[in-house]
Protein backbone atom coordinates (compact mmCIF):
# COMPACT_ATOMS: atom_id res chain seq x y z
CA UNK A 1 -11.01 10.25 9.20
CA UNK A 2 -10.31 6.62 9.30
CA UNK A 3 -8.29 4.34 6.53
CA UNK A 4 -7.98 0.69 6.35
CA UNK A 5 -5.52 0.00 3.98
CA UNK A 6 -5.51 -3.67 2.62
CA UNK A 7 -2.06 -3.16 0.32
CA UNK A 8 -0.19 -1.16 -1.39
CA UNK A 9 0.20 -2.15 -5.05
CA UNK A 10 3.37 -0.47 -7.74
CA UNK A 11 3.52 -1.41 -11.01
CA UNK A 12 7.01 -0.82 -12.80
CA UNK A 13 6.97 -0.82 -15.95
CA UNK A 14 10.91 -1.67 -17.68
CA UNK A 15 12.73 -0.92 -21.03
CA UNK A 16 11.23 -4.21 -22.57
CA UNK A 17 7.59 -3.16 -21.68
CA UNK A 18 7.08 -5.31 -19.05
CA UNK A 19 5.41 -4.69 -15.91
CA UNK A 20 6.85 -5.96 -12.38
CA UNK A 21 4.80 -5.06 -9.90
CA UNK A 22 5.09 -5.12 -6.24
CA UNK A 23 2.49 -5.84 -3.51
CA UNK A 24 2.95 -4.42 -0.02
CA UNK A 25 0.54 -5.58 2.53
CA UNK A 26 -0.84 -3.69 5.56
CA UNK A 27 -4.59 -4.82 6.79
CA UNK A 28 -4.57 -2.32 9.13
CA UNK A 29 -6.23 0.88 10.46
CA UNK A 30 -4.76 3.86 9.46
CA UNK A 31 -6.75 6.00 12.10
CA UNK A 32 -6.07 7.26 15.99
CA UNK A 33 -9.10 6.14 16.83
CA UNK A 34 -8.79 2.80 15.21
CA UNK A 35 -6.47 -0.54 15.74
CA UNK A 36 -3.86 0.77 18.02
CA UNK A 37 -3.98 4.50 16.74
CA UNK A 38 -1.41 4.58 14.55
CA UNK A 39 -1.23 6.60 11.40
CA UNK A 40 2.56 5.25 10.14
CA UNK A 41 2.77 1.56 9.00
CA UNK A 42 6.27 -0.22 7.92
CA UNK A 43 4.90 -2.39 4.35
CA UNK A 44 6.97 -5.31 3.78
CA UNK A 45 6.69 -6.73 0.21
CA UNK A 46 4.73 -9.88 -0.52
CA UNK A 47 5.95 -13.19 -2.28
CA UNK A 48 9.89 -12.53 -0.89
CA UNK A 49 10.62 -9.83 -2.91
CA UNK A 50 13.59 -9.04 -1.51
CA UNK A 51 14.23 -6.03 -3.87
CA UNK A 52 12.29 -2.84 -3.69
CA UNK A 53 11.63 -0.46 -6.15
CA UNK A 54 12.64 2.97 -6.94
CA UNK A 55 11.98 5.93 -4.87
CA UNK A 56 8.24 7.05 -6.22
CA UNK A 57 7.38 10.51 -6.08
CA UNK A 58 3.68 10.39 -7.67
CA UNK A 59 0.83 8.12 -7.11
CA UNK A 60 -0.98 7.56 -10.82
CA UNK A 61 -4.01 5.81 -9.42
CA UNK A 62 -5.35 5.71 -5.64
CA UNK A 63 -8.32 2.99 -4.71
CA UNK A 64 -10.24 2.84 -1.93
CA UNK A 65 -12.86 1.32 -1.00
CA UNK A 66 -15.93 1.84 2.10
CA UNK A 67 -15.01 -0.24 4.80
CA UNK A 68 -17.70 -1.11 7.62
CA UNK A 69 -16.73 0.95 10.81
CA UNK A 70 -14.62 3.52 9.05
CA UNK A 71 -15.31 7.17 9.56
């Protein structure tokens, strides 16, 4: 199967009730037969967030989306 993962987005939500949330971008292939056939990307965070959030052990809500050429 092949991926193309746009970004990465986790949502934090703090003692006040407010949400940060953090944007890591990819806009690659996630595929061996894709890109250059790699399956592990290194996401940096978007808008210089220079802190990253907590370990996260679940994922609450995955989206994905068709992409033309994927598999």
């Amino acid at each position: 199967a092949s991926w193309h993962l746009d970004h990465v987005e986790i949502r934090r939500l703090d003692k006040n009730q407010k949400t940060k949330t953090f944007i890591f971008s990819c806009r690659r292939w996630l595929a061996k037969g894709e890109d250059d056939g790699s399956i592990v990307r290194d996401l940096l965070s978007e808008k210089g967030q220079l802190q990253v959030p907590e370990r996260y052990n679940e994922c609450e809500e995955t989206n994905t989306q068709d992409e033309p050429g994927g598999s």
